[in-house]
PDB file of N, CA and C in Angstrom:
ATOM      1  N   UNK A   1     -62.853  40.397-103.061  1.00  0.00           N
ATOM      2  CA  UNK A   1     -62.449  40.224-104.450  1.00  0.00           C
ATOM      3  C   UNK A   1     -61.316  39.208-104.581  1.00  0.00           C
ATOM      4  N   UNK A   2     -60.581  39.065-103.509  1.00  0.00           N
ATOM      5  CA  UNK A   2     -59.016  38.986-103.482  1.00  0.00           C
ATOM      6  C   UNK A   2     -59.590  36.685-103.743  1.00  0.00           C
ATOM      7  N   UNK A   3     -60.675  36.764-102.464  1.00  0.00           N
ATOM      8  CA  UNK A   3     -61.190  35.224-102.583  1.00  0.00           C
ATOM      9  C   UNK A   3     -61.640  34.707-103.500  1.00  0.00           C
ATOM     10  N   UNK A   4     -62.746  35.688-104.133  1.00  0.00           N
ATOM     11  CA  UNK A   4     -63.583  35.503-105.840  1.00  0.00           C
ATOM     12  C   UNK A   4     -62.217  34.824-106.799  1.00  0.00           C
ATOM     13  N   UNK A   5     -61.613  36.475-106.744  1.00  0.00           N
ATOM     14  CA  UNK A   5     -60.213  35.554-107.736  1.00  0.00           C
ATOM     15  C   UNK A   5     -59.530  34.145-107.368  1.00  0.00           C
ATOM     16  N   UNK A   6     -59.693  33.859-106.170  1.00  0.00           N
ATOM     17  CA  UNK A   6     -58.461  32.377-106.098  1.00  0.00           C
ATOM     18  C   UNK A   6     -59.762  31.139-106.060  1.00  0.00           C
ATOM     19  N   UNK A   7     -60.840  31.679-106.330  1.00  0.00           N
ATOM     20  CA  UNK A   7     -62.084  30.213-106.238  1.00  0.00           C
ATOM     21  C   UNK A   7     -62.389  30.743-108.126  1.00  0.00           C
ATOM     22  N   UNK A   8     -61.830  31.575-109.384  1.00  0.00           N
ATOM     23  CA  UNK A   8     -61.700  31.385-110.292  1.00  0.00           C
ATOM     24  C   UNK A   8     -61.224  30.034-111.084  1.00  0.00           C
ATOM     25  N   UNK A   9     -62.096  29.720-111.920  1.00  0.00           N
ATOM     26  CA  UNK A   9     -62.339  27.850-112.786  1.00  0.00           C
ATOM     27  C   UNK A   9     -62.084  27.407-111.708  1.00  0.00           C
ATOM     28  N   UNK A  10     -62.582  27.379-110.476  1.00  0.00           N
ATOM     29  CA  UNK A  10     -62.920  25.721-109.737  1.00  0.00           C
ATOM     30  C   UNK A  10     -64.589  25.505-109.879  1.00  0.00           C
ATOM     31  N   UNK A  11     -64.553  24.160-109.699  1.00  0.00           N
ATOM     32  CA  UNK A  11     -66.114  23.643-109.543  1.00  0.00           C
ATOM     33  C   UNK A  11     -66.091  22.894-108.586  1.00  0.00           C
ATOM     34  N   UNK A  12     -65.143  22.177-107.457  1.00  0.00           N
ATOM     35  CA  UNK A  12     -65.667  21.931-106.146  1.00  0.00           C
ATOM     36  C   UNK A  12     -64.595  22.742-104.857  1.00  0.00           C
ATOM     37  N   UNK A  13     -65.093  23.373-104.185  1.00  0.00           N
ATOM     38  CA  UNK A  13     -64.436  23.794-102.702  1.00  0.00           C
ATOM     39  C   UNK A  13     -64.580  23.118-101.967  1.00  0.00           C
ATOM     40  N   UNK A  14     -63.295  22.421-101.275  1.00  0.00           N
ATOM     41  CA  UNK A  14     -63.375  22.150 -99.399  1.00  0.00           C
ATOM     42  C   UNK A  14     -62.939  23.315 -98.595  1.00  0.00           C
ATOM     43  N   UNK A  15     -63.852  23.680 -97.773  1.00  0.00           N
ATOM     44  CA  UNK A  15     -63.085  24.561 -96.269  1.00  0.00           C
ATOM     45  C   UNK A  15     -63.076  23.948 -95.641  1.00  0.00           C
ATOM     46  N   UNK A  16     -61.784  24.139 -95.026  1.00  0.00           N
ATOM     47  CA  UNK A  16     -61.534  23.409 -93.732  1.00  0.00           C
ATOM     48  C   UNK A  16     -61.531  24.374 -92.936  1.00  0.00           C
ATOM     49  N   UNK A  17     -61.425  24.279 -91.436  1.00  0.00           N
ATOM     50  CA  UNK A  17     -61.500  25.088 -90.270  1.00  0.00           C
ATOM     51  C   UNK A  17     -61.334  24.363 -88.868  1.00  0.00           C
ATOM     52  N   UNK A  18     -60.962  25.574 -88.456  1.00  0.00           N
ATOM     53  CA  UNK A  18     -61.135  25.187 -86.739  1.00  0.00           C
ATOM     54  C   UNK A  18     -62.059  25.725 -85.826  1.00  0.00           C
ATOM     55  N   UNK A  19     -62.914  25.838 -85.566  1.00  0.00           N
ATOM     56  CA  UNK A  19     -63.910  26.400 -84.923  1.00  0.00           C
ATOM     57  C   UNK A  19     -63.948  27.153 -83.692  1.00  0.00           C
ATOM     58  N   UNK A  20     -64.231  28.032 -82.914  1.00  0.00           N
ATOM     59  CA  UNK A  20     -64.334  28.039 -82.123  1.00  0.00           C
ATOM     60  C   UNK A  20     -63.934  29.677 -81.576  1.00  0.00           C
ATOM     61  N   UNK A  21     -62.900  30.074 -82.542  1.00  0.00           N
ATOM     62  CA  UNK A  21     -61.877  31.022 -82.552  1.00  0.00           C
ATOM     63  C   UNK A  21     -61.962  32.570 -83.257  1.00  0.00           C
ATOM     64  N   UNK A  22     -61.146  33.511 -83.906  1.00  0.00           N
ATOM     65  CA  UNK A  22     -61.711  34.174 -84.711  1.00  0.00           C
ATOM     66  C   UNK A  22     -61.629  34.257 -85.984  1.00  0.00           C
ATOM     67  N   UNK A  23     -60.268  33.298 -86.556  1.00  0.00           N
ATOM     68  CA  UNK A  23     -60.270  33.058 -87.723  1.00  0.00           C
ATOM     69  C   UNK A  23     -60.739  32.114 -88.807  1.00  0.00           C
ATOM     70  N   UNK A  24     -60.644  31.134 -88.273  1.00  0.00           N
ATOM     71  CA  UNK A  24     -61.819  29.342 -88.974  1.00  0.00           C
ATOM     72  C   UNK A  24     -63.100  30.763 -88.603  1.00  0.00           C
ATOM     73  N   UNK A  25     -63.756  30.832 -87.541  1.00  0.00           N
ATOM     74  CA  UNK A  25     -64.813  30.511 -87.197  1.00  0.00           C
ATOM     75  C   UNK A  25     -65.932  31.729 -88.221  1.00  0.00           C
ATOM     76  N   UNK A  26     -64.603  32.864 -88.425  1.00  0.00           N
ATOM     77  CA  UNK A  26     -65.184  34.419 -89.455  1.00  0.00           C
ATOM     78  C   UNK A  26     -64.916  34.086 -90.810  1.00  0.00           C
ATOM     79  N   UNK A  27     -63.780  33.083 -91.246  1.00  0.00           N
ATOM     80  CA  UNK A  27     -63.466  33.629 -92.125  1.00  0.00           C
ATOM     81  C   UNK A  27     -64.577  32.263 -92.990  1.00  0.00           C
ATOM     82  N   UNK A  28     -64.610  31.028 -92.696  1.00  0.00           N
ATOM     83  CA  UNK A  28     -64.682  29.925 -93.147  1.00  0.00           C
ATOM     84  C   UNK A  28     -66.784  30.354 -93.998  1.00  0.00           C
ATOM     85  N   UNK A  29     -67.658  31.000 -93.625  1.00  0.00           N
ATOM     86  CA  UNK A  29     -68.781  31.341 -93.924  1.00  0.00           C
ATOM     87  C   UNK A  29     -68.500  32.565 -94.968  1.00  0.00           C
ATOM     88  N   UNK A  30     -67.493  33.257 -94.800  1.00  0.00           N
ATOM     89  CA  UNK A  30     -67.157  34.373 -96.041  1.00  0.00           C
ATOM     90  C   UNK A  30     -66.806  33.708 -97.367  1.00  0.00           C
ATOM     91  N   UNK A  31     -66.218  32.612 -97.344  1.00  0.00           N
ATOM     92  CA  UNK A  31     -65.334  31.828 -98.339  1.00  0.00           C
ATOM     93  C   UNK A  31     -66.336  30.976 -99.113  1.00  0.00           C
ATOM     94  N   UNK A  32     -66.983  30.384 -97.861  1.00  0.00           N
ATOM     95  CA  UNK A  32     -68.789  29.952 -98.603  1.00  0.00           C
ATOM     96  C   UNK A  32     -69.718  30.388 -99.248  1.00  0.00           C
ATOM     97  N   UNK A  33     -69.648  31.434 -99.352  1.00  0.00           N
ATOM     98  CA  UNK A  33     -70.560  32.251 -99.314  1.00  0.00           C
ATOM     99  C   UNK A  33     -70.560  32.526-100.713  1.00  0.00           C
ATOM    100  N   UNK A  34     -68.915  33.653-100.837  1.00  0.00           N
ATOM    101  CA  UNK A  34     -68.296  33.407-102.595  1.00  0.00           C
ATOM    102  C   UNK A  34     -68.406  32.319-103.060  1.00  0.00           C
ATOM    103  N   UNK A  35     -67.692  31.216-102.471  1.00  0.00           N
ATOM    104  CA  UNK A  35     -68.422  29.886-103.645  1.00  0.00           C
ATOM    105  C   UNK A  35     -69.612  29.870-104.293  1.00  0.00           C
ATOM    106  N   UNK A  36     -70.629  29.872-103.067  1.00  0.00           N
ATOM    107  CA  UNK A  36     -71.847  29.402-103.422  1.00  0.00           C
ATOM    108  C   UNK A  36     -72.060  30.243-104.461  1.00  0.00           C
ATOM    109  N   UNK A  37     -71.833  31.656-104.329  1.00  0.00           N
ATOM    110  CA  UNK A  37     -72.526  32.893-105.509  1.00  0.00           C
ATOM    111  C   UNK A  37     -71.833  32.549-106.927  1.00  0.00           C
ATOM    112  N   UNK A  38     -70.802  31.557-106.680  1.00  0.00           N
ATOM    113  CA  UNK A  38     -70.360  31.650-107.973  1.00  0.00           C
ATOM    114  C   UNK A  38     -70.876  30.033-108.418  1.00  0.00           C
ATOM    115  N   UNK A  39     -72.087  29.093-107.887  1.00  0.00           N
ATOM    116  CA  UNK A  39     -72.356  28.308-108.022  1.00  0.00           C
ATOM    117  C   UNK A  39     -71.049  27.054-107.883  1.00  0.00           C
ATOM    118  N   UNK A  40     -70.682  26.962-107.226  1.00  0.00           N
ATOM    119  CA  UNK A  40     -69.218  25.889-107.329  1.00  0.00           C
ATOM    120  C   UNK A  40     -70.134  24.863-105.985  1.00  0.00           C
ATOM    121  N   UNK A  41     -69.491  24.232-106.144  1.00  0.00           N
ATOM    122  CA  UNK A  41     -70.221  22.639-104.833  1.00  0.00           C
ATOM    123  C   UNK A  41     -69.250  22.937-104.065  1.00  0.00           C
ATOM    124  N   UNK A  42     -69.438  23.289-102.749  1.00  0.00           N
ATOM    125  CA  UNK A  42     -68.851  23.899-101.705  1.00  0.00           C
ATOM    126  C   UNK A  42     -69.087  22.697-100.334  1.00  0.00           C
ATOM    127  N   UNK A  43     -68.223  22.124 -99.995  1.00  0.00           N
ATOM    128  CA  UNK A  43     -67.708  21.268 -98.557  1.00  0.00           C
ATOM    129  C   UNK A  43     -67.450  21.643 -97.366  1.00  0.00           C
ATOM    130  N   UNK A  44     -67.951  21.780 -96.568  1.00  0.00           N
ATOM    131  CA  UNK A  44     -66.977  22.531 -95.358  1.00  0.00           C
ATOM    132  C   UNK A  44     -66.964  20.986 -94.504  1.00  0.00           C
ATOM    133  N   UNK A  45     -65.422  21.056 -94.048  1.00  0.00           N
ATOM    134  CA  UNK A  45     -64.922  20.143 -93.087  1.00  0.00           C
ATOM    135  C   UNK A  45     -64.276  20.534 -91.858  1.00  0.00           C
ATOM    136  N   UNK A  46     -65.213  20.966 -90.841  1.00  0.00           N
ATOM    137  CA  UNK A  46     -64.387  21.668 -89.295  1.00  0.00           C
ATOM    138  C   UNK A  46     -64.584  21.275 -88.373  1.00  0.00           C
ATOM    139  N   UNK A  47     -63.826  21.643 -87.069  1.00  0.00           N
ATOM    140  CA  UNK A  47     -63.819  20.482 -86.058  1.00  0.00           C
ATOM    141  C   UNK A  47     -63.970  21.640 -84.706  1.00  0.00           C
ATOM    142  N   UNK A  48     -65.307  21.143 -83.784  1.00  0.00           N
ATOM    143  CA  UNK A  48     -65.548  21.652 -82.848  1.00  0.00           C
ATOM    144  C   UNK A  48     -64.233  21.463 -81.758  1.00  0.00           C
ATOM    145  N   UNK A  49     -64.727  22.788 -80.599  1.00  0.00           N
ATOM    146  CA  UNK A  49     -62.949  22.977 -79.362  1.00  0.00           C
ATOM    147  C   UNK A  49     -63.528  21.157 -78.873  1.00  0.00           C
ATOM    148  N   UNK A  50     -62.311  21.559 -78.288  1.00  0.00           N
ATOM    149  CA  UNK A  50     -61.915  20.456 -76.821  1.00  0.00           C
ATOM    150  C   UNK A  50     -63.019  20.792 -75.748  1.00  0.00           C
ATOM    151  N   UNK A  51     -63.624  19.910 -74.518  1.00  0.00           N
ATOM    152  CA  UNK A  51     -64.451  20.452 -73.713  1.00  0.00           C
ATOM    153  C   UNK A  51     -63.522  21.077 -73.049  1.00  0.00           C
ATOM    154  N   UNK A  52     -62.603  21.113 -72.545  1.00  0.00           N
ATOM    155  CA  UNK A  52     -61.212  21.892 -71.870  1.00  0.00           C
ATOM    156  C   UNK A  52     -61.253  23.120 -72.059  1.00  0.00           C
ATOM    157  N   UNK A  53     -60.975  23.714 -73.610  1.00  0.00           N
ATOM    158  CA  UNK A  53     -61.507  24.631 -74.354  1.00  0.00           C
ATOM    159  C   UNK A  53     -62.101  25.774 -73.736  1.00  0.00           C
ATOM    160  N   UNK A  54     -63.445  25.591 -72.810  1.00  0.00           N
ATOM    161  CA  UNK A  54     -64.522  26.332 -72.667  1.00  0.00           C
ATOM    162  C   UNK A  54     -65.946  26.243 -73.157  1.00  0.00           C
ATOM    163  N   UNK A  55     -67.192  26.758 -72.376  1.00  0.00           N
ATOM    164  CA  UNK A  55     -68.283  27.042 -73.047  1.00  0.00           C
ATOM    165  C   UNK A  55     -68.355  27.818 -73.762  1.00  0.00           C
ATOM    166  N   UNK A  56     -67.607  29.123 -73.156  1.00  0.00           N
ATOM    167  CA  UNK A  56     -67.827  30.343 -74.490  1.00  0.00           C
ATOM    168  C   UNK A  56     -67.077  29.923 -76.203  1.00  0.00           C
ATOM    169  N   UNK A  57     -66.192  29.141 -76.308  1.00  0.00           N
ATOM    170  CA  UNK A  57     -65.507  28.969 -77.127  1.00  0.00           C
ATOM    171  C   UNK A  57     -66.094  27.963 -78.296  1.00  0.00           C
ATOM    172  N   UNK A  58     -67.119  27.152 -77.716  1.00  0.00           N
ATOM    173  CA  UNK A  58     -67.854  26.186 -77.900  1.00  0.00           C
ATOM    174  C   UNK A  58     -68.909  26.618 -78.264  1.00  0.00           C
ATOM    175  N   UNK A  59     -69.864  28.052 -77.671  1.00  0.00           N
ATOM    176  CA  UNK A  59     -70.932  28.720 -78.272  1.00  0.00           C
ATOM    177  C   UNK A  59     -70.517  29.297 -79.222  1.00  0.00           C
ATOM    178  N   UNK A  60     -69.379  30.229 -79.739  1.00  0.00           N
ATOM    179  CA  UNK A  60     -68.956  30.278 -80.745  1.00  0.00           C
ATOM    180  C   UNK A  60     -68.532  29.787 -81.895  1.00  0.00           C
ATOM    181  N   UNK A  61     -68.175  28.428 -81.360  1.00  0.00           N
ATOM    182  CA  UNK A  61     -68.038  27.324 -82.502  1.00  0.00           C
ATOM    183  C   UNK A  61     -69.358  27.119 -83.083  1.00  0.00           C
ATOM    184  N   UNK A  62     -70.227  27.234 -82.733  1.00  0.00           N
ATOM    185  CA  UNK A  62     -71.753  26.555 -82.709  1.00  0.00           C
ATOM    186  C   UNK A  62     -72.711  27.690 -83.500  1.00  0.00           C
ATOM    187  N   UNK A  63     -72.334  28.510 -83.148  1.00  0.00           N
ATOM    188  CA  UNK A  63     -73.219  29.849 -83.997  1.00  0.00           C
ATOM    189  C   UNK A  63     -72.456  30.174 -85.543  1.00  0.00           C
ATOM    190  N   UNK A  64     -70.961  29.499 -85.346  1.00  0.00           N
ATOM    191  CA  UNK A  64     -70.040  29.919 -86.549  1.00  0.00           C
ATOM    192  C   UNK A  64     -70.690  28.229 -87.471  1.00  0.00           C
ATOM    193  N   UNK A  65     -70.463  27.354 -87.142  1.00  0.00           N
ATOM    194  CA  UNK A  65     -70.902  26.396 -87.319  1.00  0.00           C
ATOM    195  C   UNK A  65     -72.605  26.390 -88.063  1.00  0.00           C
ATOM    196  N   UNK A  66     -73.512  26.858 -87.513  1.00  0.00           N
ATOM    197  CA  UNK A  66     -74.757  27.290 -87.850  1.00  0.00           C
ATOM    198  C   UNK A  66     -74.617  27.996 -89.418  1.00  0.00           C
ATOM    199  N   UNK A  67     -73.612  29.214 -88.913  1.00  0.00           N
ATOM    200  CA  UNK A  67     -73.465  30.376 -90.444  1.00  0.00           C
ATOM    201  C   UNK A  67     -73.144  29.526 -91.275  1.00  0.00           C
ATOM    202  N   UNK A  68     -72.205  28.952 -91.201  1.00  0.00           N
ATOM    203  CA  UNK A  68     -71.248  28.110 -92.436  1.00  0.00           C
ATOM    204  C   UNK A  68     -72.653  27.180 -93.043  1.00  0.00           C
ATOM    205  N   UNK A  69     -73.185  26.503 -91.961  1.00  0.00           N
ATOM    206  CA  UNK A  69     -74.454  25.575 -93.173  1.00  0.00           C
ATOM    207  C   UNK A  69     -74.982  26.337 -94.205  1.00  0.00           C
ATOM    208  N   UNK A  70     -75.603  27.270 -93.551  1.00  0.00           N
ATOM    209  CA  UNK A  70     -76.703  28.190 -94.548  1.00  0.00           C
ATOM    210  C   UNK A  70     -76.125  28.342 -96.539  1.00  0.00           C
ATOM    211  N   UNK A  71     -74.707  28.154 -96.106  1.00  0.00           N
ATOM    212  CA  UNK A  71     -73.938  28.343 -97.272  1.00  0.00           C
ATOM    213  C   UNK A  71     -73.026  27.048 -97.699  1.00  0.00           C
ATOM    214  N   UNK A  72     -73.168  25.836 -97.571  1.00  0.00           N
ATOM    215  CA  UNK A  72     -72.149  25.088 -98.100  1.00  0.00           C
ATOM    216  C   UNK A  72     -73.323  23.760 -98.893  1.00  0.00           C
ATOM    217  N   UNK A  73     -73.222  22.562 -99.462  1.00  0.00           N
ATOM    218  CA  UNK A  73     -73.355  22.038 -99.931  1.00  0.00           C
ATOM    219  C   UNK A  73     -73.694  20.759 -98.618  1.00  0.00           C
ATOM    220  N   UNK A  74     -72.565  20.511 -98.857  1.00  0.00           N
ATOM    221  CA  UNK A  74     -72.266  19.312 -97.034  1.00  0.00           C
ATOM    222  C   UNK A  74     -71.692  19.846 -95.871  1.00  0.00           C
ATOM    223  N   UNK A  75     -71.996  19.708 -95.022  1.00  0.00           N
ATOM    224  CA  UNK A  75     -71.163  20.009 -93.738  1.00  0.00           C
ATOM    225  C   UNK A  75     -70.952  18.909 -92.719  1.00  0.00           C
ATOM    226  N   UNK A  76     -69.050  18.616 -92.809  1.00  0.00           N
ATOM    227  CA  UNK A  76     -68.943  17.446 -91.888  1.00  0.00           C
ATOM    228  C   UNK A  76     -67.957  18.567 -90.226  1.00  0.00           C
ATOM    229  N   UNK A  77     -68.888  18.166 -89.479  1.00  0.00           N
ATOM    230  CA  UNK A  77     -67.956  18.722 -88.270  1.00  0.00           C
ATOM    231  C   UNK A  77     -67.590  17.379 -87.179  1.00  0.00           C
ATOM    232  N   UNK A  78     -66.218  17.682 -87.081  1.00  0.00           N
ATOM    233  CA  UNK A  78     -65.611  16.730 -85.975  1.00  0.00           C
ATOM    234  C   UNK A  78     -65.350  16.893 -84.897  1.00  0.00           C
ATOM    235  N   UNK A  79     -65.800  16.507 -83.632  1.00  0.00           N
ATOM    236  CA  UNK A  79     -65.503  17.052 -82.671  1.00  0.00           C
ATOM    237  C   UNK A  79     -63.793  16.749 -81.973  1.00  0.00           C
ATOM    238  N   UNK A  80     -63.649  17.682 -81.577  1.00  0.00           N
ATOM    239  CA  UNK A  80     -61.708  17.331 -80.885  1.00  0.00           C
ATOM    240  C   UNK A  80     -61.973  16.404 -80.189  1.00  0.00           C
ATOM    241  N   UNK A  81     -63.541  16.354 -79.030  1.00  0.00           N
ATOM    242  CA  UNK A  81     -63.059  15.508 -78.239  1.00  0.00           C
ATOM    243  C   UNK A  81     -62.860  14.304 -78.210  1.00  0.00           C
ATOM    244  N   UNK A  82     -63.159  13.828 -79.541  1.00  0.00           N
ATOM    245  CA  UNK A  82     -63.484  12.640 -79.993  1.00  0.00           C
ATOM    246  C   UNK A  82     -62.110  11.743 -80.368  1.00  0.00           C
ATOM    247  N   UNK A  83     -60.957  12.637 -80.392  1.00  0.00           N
ATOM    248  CA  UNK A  83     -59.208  12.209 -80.422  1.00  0.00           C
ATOM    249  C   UNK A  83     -59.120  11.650 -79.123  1.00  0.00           C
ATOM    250  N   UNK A  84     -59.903  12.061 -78.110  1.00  0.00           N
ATOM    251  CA  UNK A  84     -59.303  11.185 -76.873  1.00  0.00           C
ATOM    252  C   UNK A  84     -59.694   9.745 -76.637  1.00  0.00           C
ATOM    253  N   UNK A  85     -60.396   9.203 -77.804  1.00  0.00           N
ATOM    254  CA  UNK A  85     -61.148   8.211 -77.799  1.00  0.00           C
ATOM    255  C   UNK A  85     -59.736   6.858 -78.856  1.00  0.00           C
ATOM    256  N   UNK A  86     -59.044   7.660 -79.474  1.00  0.00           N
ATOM    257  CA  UNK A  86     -57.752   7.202 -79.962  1.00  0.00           C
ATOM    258  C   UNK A  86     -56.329   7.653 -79.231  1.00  0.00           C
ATOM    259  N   UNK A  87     -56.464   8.538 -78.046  1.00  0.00           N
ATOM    260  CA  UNK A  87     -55.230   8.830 -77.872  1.00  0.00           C
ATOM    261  C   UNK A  87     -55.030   7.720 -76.193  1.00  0.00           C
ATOM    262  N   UNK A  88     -53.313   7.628 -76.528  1.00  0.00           N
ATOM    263  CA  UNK A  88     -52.745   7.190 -75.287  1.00  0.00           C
ATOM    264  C   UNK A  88     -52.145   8.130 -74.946  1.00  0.00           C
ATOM    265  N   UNK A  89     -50.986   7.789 -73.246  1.00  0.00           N
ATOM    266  CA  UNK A  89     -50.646   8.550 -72.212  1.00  0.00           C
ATOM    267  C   UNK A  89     -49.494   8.943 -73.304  1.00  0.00           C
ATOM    268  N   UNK A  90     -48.821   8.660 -74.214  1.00  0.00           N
ATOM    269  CA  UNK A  90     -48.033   9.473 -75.234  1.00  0.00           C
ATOM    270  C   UNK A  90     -48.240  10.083 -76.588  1.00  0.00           C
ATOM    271  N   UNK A  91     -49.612  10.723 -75.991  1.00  0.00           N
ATOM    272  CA  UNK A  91     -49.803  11.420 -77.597  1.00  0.00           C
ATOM    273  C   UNK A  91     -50.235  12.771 -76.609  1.00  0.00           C
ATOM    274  N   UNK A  92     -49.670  13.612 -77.459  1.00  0.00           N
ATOM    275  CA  UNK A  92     -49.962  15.364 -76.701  1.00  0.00           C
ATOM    276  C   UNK A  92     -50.194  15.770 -77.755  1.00  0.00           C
ATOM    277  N   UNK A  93     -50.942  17.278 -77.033  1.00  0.00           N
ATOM    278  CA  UNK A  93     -51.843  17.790 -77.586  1.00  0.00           C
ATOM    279  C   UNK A  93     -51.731  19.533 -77.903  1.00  0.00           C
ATOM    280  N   UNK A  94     -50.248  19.727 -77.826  1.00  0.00           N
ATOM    281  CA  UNK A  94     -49.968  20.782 -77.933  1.00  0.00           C
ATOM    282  C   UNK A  94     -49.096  21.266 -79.506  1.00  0.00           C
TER     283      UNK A  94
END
């Protein structure tokens, strides 16, 4: 109820998220979901782990990733690993 009320008079949603985890990865398809029922144009913008990360963390990104389509409008996902493709020996990652 608490989400219904704060997506009250909008007509477009972005979610953002982090994937992989338990909060982006549960909460970000619940939030969609209310949009969609309330007809609003719904975005999701989230970004798959690091390969560092893990596989398991990465199958979870991927099945959470899956849920979230069924319910959004567009879905842009970015992968992390794709920062190492802009980063030098002084950019960290913590």
């Amino acid at each position: 109820d608490e989400i219904i009320d704060h997506l009250a008079d909008s007509h477009m949603v972005f979610i953002t998220a982090g994937m992989g985890g338990g909060t982006g990865t549960g909460a970000a398809p619940v939030v969609a979901r209310a949009a969609r029922e309330k007809g609003i144009l719904t975005v999701g913008v989230v970004t798959k782990p690091f390969q560092f990360e893990g596989a398991r963390r990465m199958k979870t990104a991927e099945a959470g990733i899956e849920e979230l389509q069924k319910s959004v409008d567009t879905l842009i996902v970015i992968p992390n690993q794709n920062l190492f493709r802009i980063a030098d020996e002084k950019t960290t990652f913590a």
